[in-house]
N, C-alpha and C. Protein backbone atom coordinates (compact mmCIF):
# COMPACT_ATOMS: atom_id res chain seq x y z
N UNK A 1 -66.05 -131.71 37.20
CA UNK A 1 -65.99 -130.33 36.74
C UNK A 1 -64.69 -130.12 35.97
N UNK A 2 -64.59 -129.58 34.70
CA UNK A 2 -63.60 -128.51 33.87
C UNK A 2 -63.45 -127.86 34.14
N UNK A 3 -62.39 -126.82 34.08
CA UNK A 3 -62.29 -125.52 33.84
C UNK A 3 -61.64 -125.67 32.82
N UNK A 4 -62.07 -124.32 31.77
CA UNK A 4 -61.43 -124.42 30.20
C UNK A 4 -60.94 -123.43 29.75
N UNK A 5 -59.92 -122.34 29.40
CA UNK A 5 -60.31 -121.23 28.64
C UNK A 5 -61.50 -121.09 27.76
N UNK A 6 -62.37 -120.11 27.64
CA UNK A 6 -63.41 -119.44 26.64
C UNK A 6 -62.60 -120.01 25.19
N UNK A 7 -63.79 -119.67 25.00
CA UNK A 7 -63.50 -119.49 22.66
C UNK A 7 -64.31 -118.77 22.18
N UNK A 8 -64.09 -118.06 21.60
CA UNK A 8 -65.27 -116.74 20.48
C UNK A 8 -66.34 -117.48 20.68
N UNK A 9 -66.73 -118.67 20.64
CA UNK A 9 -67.66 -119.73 19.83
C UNK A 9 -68.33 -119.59 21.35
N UNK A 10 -67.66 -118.77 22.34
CA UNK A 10 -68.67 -118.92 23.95
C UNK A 10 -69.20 -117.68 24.20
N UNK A 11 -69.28 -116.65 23.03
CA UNK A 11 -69.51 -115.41 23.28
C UNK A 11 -71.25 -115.41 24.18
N UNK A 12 -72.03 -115.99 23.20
CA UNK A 12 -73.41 -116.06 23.93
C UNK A 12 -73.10 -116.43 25.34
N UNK A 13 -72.55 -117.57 25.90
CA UNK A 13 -72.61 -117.43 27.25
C UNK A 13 -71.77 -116.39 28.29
N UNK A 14 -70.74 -116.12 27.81
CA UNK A 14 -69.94 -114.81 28.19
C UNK A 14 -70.59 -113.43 28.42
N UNK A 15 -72.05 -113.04 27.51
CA UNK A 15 -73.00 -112.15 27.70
C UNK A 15 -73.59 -112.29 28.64
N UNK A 16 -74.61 -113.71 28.74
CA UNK A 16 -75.20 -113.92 29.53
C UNK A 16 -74.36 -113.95 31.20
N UNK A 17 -73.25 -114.18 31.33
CA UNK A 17 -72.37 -114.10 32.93
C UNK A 17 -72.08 -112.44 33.19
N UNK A 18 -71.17 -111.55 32.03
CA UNK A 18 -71.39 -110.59 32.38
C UNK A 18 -72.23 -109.81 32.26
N UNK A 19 -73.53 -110.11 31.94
CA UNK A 19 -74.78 -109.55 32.50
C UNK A 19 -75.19 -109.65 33.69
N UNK A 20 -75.26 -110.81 34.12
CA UNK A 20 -75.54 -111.89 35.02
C UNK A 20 -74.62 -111.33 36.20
N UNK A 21 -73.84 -111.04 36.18
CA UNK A 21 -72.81 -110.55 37.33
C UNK A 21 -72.90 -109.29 37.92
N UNK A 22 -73.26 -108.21 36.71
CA UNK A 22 -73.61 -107.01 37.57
C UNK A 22 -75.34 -106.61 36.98
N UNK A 23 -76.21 -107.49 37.45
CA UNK A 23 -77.60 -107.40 37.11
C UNK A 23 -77.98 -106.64 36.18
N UNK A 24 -77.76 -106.70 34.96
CA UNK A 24 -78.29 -106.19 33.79
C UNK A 24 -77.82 -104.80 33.42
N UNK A 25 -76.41 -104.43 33.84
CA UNK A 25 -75.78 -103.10 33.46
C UNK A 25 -75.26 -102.93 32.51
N UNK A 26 -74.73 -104.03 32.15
CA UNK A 26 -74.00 -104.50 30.45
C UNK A 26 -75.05 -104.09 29.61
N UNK A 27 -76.09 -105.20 29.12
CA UNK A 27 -76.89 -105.44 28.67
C UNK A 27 -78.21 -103.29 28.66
N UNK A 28 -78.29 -102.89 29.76
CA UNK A 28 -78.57 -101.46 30.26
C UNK A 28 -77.51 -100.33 29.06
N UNK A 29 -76.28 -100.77 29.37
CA UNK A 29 -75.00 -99.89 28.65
C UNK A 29 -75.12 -100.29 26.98
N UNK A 30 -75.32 -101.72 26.73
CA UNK A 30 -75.17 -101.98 25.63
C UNK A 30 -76.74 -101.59 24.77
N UNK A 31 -77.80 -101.24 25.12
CA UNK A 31 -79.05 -100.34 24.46
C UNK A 31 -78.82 -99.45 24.10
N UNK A 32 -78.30 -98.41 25.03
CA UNK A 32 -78.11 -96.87 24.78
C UNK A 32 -77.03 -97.11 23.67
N UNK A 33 -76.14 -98.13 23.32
CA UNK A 33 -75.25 -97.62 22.72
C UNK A 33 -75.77 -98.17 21.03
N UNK A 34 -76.56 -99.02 20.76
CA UNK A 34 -77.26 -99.47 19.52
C UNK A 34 -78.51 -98.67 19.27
N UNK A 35 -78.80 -97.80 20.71
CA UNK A 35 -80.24 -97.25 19.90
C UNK A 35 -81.48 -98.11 19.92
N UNK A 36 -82.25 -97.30 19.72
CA UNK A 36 -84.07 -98.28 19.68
C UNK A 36 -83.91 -99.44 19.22
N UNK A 37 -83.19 -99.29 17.54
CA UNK A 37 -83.29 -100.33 16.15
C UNK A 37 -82.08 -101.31 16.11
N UNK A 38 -81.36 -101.09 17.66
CA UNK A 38 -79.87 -101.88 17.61
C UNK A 38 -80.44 -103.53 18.28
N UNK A 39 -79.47 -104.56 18.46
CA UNK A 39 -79.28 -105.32 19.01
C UNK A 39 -78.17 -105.55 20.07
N UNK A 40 -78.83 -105.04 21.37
CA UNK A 40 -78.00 -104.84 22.23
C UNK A 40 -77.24 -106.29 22.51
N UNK A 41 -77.76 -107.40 22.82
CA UNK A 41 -77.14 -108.92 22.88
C UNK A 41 -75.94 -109.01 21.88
N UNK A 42 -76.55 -108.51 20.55
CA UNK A 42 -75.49 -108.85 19.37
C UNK A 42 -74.11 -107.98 19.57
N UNK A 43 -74.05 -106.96 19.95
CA UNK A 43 -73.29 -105.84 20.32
C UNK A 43 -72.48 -106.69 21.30
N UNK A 44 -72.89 -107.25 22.99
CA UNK A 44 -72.37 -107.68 23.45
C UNK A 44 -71.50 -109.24 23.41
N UNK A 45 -72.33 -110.09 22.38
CA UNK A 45 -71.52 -111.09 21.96
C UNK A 45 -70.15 -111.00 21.21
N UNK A 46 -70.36 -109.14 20.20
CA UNK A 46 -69.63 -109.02 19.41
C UNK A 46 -68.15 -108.79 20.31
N UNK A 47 -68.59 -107.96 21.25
CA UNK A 47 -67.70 -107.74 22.13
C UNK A 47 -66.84 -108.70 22.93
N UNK A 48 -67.66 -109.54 23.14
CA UNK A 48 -67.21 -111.01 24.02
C UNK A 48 -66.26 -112.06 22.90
N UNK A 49 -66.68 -111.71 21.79
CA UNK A 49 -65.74 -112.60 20.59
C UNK A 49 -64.29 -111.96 20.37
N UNK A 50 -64.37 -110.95 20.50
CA UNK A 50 -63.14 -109.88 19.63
C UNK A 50 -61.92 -110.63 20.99
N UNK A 51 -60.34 -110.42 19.84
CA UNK A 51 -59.76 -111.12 20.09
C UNK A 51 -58.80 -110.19 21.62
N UNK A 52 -59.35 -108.84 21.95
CA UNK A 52 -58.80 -108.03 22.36
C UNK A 52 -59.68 -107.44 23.40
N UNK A 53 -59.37 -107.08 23.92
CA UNK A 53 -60.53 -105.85 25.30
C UNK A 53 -60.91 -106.53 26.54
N UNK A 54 -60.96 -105.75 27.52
CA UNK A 54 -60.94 -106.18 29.26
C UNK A 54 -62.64 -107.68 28.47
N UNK A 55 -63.37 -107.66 27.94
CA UNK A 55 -64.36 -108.14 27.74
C UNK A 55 -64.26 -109.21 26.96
N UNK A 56 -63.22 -109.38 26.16
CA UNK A 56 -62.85 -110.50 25.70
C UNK A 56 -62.64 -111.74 25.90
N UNK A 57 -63.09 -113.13 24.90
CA UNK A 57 -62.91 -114.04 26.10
C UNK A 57 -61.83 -114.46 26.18
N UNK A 58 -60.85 -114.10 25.72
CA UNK A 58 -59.20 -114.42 26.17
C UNK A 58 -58.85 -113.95 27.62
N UNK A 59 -59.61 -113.32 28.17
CA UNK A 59 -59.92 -112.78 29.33
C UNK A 59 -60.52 -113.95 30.44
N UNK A 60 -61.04 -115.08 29.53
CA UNK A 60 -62.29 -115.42 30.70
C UNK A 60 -62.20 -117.31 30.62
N UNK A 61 -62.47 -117.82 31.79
CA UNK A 61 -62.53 -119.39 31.91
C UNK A 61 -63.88 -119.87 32.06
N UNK A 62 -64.27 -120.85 31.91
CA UNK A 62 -65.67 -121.40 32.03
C UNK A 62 -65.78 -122.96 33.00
N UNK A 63 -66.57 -123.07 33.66
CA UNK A 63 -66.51 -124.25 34.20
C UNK A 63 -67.59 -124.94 33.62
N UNK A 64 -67.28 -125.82 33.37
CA UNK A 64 -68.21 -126.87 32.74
C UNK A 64 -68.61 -128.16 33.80
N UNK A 65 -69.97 -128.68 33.77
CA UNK A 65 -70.47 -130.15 34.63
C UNK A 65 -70.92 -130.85 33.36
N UNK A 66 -70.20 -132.26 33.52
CA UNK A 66 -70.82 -132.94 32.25
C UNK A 66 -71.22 -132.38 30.90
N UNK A 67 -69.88 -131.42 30.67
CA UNK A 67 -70.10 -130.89 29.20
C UNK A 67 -70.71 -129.74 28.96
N UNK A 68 -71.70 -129.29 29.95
CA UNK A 68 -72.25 -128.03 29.85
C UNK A 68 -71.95 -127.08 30.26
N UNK A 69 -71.89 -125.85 30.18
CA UNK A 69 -71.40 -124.59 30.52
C UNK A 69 -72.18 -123.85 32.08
N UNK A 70 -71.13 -124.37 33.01
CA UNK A 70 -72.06 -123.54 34.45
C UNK A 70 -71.68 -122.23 34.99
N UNK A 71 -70.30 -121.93 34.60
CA UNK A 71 -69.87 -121.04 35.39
C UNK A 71 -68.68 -120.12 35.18
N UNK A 72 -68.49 -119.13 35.25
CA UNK A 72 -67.86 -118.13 34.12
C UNK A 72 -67.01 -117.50 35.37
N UNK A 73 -65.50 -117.13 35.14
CA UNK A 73 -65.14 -116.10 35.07
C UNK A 73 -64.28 -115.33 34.67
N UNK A 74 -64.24 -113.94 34.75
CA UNK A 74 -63.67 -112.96 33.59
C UNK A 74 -62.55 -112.33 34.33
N UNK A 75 -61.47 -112.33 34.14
CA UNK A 75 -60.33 -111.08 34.88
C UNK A 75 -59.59 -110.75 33.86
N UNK A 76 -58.49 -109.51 34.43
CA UNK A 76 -57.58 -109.22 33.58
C UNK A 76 -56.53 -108.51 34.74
N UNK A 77 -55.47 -107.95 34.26
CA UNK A 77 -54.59 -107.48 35.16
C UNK A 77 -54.83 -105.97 34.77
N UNK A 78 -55.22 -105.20 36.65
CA UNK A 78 -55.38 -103.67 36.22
C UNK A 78 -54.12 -102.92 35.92
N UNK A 79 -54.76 -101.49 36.01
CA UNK A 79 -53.43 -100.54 35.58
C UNK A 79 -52.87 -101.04 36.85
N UNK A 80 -51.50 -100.29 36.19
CA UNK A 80 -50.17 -100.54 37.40
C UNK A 80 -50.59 -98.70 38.08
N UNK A 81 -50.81 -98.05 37.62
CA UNK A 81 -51.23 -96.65 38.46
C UNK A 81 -52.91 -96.23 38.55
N UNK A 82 -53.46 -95.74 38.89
CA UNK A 82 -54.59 -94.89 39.45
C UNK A 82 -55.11 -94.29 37.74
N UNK A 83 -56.24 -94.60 36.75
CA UNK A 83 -56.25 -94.00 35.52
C UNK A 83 -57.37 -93.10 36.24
N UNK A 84 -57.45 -91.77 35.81
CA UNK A 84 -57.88 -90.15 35.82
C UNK A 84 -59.42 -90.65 35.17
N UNK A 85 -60.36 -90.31 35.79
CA UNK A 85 -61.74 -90.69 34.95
C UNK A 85 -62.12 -89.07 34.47
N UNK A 86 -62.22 -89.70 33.07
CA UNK A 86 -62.47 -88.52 32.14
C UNK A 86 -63.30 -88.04 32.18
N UNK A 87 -63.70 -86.76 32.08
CA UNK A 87 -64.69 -85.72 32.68
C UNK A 87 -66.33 -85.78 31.62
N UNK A 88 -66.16 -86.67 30.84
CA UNK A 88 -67.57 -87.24 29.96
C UNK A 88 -67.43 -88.72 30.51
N UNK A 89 -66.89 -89.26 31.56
CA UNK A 89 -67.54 -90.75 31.48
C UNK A 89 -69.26 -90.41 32.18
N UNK A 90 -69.70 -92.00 31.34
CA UNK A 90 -71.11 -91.62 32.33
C UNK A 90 -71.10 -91.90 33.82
N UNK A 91 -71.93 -90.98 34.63
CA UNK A 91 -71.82 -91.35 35.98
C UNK A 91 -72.41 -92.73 36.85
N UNK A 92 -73.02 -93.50 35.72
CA UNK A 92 -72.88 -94.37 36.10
C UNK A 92 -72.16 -95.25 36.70
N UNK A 93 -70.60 -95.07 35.76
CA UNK A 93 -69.57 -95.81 35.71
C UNK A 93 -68.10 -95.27 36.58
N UNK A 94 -68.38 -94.46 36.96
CA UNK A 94 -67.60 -93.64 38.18
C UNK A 94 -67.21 -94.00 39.41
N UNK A 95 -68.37 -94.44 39.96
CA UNK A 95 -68.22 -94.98 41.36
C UNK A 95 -67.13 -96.39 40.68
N UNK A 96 -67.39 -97.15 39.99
CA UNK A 96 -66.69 -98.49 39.73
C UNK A 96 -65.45 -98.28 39.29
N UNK A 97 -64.72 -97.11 38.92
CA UNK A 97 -63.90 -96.45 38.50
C UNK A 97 -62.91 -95.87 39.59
N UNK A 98 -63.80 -95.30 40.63
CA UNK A 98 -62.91 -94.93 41.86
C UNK A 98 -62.48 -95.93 42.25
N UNK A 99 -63.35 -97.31 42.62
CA UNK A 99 -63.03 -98.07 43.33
C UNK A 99 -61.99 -99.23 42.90
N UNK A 100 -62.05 -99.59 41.35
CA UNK A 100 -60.95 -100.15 40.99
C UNK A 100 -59.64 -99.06 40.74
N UNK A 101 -59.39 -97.65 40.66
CA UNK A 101 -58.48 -96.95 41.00
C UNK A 101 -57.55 -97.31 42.55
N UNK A 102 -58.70 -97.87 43.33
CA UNK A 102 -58.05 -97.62 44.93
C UNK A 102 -57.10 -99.56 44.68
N UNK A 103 -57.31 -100.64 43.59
CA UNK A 103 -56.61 -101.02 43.41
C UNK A 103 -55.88 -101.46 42.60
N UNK A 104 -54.53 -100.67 42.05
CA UNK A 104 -53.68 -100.48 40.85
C UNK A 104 -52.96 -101.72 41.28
N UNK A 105 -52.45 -102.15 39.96
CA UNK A 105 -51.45 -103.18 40.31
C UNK A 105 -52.09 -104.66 40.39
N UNK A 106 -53.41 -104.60 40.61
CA UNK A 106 -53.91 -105.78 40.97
C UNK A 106 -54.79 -106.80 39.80
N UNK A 107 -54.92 -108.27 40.12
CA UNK A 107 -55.40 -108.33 38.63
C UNK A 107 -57.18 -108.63 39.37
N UNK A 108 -57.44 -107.76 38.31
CA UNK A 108 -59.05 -107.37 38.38
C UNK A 108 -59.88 -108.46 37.91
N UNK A 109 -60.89 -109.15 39.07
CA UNK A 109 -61.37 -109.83 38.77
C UNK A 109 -62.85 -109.72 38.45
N UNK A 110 -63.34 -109.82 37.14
CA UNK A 110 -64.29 -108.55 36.76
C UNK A 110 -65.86 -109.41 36.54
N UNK A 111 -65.61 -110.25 36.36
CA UNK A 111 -66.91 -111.40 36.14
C UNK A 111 -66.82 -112.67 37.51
N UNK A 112 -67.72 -112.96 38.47
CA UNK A 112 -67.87 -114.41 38.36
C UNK A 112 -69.63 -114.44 38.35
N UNK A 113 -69.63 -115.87 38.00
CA UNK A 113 -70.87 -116.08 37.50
C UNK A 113 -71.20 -117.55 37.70
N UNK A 114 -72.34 -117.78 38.21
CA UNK A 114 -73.12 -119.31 37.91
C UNK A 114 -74.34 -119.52 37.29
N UNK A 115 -74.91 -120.14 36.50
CA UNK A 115 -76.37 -120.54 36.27
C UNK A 115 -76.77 -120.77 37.64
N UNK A 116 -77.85 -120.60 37.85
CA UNK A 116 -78.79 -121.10 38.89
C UNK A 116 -78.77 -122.24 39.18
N UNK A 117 -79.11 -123.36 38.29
CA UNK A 117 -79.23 -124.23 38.17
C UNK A 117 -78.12 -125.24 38.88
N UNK A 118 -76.92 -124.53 38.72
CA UNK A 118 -75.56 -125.15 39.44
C UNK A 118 -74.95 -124.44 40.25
N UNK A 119 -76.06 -123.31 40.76
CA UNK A 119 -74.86 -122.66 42.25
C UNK A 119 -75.21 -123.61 43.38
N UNK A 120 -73.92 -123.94 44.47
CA UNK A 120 -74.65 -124.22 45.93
C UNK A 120 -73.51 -125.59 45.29
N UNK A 121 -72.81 -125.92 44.26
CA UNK A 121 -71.95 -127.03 43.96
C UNK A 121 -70.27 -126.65 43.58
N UNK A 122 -69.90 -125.64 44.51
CA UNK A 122 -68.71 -125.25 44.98
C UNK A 122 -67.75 -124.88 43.25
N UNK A 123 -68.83 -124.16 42.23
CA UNK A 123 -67.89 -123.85 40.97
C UNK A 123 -67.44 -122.69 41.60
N UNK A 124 -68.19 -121.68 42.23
CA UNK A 124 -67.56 -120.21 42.84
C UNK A 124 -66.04 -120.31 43.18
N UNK A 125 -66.03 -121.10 44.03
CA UNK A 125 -64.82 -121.55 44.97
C UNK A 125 -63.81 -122.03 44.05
N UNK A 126 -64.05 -122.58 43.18
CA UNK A 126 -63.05 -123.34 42.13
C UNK A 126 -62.69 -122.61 40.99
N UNK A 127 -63.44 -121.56 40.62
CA UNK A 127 -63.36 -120.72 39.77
C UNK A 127 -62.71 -119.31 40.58
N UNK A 128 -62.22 -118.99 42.09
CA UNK A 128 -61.59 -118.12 43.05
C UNK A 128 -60.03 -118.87 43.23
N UNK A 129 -60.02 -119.95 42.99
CA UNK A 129 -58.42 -120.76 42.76
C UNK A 129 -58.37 -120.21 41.80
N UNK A 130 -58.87 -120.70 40.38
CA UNK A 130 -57.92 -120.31 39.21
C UNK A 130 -57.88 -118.98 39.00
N UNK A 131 -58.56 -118.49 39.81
CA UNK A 131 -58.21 -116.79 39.50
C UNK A 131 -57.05 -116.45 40.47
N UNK A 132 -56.81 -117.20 41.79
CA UNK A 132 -55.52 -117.08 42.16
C UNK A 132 -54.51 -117.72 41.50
N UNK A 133 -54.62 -118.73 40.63
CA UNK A 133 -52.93 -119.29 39.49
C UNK A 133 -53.18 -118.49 38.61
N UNK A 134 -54.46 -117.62 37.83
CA UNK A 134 -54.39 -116.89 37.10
C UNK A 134 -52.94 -115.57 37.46
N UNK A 135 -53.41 -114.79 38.59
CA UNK A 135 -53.08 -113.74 39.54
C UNK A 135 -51.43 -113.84 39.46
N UNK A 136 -51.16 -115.22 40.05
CA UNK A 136 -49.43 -115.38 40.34
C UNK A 136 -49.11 -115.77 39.36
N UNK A 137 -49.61 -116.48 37.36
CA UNK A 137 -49.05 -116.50 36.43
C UNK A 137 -49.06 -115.05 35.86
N UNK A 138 -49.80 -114.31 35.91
CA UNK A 138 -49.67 -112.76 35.70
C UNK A 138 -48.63 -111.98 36.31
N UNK A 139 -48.06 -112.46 37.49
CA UNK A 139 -46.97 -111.82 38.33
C UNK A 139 -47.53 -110.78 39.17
N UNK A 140 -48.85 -110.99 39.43
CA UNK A 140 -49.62 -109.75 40.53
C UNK A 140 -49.57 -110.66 41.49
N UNK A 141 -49.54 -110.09 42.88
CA UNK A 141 -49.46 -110.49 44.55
C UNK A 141 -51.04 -110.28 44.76
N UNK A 142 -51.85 -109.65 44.15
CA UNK A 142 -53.18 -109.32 44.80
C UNK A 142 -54.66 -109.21 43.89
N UNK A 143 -55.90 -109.97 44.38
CA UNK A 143 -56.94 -109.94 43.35
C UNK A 143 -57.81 -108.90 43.92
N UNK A 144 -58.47 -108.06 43.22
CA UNK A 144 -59.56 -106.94 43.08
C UNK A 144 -60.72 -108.08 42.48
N UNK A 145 -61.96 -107.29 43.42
CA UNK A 145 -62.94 -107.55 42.65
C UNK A 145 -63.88 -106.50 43.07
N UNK A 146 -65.35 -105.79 42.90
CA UNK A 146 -65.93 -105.06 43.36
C UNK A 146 -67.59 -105.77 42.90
N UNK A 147 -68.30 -106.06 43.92
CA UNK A 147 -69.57 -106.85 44.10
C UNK A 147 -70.59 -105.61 44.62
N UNK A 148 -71.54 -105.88 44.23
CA UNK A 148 -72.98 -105.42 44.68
C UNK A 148 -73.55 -105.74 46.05
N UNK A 149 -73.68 -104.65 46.71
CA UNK A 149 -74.02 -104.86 48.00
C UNK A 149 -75.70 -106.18 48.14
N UNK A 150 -75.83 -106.33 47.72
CA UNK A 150 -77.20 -107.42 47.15
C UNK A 150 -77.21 -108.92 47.00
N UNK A 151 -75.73 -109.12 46.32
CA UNK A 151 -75.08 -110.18 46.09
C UNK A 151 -74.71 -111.35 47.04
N UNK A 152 -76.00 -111.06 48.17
CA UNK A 152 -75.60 -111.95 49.39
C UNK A 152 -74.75 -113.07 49.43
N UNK A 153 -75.02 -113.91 48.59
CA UNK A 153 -74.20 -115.44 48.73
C UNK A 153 -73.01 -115.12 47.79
N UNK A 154 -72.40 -114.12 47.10
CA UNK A 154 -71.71 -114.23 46.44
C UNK A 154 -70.67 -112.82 47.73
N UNK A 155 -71.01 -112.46 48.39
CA UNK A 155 -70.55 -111.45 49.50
C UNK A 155 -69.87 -112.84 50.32
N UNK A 156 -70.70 -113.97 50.93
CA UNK A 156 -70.34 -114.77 51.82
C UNK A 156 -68.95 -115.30 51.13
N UNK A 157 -68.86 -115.99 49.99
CA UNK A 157 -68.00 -116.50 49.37
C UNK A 157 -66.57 -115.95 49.20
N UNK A 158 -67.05 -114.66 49.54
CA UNK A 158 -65.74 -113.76 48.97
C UNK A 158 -64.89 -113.50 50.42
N UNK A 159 -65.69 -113.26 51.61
CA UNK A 159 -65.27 -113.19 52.95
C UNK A 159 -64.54 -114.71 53.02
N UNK A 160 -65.52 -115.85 52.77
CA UNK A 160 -64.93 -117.04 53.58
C UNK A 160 -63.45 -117.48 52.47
N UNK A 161 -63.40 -116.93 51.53
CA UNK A 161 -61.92 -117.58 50.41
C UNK A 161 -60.88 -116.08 50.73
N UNK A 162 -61.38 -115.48 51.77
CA UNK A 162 -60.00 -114.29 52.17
C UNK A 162 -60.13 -113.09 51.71
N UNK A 163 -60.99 -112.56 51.26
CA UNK A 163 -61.39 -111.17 50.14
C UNK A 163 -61.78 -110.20 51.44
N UNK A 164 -60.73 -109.12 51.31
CA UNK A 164 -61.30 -108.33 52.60
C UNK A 164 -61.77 -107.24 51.83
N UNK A 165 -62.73 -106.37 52.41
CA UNK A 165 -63.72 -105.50 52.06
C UNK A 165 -62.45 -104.32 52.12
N UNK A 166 -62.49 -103.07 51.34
CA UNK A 166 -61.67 -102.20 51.42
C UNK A 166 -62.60 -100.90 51.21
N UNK A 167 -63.38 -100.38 50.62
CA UNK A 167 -63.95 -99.28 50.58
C UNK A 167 -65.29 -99.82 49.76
N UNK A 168 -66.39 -98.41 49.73
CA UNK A 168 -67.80 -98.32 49.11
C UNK A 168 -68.10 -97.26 48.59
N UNK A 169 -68.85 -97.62 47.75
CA UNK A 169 -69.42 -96.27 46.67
C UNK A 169 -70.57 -96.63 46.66
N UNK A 170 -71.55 -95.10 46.71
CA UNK A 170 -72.86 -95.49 46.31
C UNK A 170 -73.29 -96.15 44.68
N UNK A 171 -74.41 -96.58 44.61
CA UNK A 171 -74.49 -97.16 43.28
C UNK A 171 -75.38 -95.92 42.59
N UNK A 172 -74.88 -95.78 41.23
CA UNK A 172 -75.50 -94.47 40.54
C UNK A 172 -76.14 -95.19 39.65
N UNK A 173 -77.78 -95.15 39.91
CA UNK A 173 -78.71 -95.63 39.11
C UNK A 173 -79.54 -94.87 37.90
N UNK A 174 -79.65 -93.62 37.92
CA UNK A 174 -79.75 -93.68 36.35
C UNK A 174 -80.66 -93.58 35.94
N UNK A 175 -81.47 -94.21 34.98
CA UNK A 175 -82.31 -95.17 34.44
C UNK A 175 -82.09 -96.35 34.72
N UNK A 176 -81.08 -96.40 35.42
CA UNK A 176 -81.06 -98.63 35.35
C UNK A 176 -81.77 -99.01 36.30
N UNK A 177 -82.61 -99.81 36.62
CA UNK A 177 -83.16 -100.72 37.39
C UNK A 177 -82.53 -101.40 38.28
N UNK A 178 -82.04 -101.54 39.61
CA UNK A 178 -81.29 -102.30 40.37
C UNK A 178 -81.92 -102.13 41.46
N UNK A 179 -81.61 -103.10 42.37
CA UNK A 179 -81.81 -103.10 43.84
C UNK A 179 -80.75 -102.46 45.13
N UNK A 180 -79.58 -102.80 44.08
CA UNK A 180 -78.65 -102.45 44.63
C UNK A 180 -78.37 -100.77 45.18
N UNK A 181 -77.50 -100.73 46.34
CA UNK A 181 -77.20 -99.26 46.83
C UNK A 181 -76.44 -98.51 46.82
N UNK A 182 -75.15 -100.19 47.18
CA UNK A 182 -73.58 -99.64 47.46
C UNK A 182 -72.70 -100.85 46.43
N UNK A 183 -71.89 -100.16 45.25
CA UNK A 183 -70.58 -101.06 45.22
C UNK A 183 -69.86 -101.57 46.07
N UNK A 184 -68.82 -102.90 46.58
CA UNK A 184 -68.04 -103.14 47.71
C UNK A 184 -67.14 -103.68 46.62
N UNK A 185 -65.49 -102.77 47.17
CA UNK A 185 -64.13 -103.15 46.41
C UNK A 185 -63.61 -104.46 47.35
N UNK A 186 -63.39 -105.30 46.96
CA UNK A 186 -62.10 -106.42 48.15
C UNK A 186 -61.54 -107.01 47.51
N UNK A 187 -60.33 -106.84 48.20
CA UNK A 187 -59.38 -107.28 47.88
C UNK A 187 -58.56 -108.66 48.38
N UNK A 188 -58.24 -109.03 47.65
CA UNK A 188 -56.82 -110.30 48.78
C UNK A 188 -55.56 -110.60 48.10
N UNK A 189 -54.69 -110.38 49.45
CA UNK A 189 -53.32 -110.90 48.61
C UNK A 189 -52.48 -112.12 48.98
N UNK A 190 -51.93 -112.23 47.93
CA UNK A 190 -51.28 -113.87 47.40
C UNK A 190 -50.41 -113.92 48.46
């Protein structure tokens, strides 16, 4: 196994993980915002290329098996204070908003991701290290992440590498399609 920094040139798979990570909310967010006649994928690759934004892949590492791309993840370092959610965000995006508010200071770990094909071969776990040398080369003591109550094997993973559960929000569905009920924030520190 690799781990590599991303390159623009990984935007397609960078869509596909943060889609893939919070079951089709990206991909949900990125329709409404192109319209009937848009290309929501293209929107989100565009996003995943640009050299700048929490979504960027300067943001994000990839694990590779024998050359191929298995396993993604995305962080960045949050605010250092509590940001005020503006009174037009959609309510979708609120609950995820409180809950990375409750941790400032911390670097937000906003994507992980596997193909199918290669979960159950310990990239999760290896891709939760480099987000801790990520964490202490950033100069943060503590990682945020906030998972889908649904996310069974990716819930186990996060308990057994030290991630303690800190608060819940219901999930505000919308129009979106999910199974899910409750966001879960956890945290761990360095």
């Amino acid at each position: 196994m690799l781990i590599r920094d991303a390159r623009a040139s990984d935007a397609d798979h960078l869509v596909r993980f943060i889609n893939m990570a919070a079951d089709d909310l990206p991909l949900h967010f990125w329709k409404k915002s192109v319209g009937p006649d848009g290309d929501p994928l293209a929107l989100g690759r565009e996003r995943a290329a640009r050299e700048t934004g929490n979504f960027s892949y300067r943001n994000a590492w990839l694990a590779e098996v024998e050359g191929e791309v298995a396993a993604c993840l995305l962080g960045y370092p949050a605010a250092l204070e509590p940001e005020p959610i503006a009174p037009d965000t959609q309510p979708l995006f609120v609950p995820l908003i409180e809950l990375e508010n409750m941790a400032p200071g911390s670097w937000y770990l906003n994507v992980l991701a596997t193909y199918p094909e290669h979960r159950g071969k310990g990239l999760g776990s290896a891709l939760l290290a480099k987000a801790e040398a990520v964490t202490r080369a950033a100069g943060r003591t503590t990682i945020s992440l906030i998972a889908e109550d649904t996310h069974l094997d990716a819930l186990r993973l996060y308990r057994a590498r030290g991630f303690a559960e800190v608060a819940r929000r219901p999930v505000v569905k919308e129009d979106w399609a999910v199974d899910a009920r409750e966001w879960i924030l956890f945290t761990k520190s360095l």
